[in-house]
Protein backbone atom coordinates (compact mmCIF):
# COMPACT_ATOMS: atom_id res chain seq x y z
CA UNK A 1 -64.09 28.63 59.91
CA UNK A 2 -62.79 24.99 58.53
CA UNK A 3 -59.96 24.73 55.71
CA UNK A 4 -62.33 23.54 53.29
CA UNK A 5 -64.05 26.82 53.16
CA UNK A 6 -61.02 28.85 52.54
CA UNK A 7 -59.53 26.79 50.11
CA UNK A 8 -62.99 26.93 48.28
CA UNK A 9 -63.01 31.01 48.34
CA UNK A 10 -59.16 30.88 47.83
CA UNK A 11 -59.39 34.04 45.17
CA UNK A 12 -61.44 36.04 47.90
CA UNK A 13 -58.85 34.81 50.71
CA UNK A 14 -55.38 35.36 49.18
CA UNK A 15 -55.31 39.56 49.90
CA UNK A 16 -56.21 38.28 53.49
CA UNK A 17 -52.77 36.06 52.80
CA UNK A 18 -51.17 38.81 51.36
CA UNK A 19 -51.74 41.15 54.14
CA UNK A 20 -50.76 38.57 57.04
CA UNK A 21 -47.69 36.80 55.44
CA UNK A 22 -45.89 40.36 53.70
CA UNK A 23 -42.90 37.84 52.43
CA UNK A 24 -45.10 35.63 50.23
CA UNK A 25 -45.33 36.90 46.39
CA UNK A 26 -48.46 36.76 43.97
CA UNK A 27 -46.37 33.93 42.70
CA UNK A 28 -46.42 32.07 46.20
CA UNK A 29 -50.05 32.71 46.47
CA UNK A 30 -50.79 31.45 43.06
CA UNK A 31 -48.91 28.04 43.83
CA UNK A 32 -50.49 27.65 46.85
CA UNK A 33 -54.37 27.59 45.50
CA UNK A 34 -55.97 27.03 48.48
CA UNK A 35 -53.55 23.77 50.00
CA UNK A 36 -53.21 24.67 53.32
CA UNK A 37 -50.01 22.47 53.17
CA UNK A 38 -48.75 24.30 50.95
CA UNK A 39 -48.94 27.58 52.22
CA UNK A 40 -47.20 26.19 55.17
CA UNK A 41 -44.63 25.30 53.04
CA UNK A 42 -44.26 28.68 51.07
CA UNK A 43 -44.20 29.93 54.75
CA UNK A 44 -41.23 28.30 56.15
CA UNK A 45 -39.14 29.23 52.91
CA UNK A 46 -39.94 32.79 52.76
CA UNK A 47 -39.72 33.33 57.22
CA UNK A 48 -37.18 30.43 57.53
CA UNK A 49 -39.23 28.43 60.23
CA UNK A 50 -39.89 24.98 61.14
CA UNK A 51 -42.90 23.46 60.21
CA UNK A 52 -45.06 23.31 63.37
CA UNK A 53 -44.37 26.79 63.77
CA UNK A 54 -46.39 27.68 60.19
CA UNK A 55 -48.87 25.63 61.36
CA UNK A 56 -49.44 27.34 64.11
CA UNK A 57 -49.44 31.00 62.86
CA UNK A 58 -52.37 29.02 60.01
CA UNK A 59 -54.13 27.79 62.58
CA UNK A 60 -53.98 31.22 64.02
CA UNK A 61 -55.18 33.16 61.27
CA UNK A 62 -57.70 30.79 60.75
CA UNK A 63 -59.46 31.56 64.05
CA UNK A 64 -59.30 34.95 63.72
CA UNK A 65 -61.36 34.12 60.51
């Protein structure tokens, strides 16, 4: 599955989100709308890692998806 789709299904995607990143609020989810970078960036303020590393866990959850 590409980016595009998620961010286009965002409202369908975001328990998925939810359920996979535990630290990110409704709030965080909200903000993010789909931008993959920034869900990244949500993800290294709530779990206090660099960037490369969110982009890696995204790019993992996107395969599994």
């Amino acid at each position: 599955m590409n980016w595009d789709r998620i961010e286009g299904n965002w409202k369908q995607f975001r328990g998925q989100v939810q359920q996979q990143w535990g630290k990110l609020t409704d709030d965080d989810v909200d903000y993010v709308e789909g931008r993959r970078d920034q869900l990244a960036g949500r993800l290294q303020e709530r779990y206090g890692i660099a960037r490369d590393e969110a982009d890696r866990q995204i790019d993992d959850w996107l395969a599994r998806h």
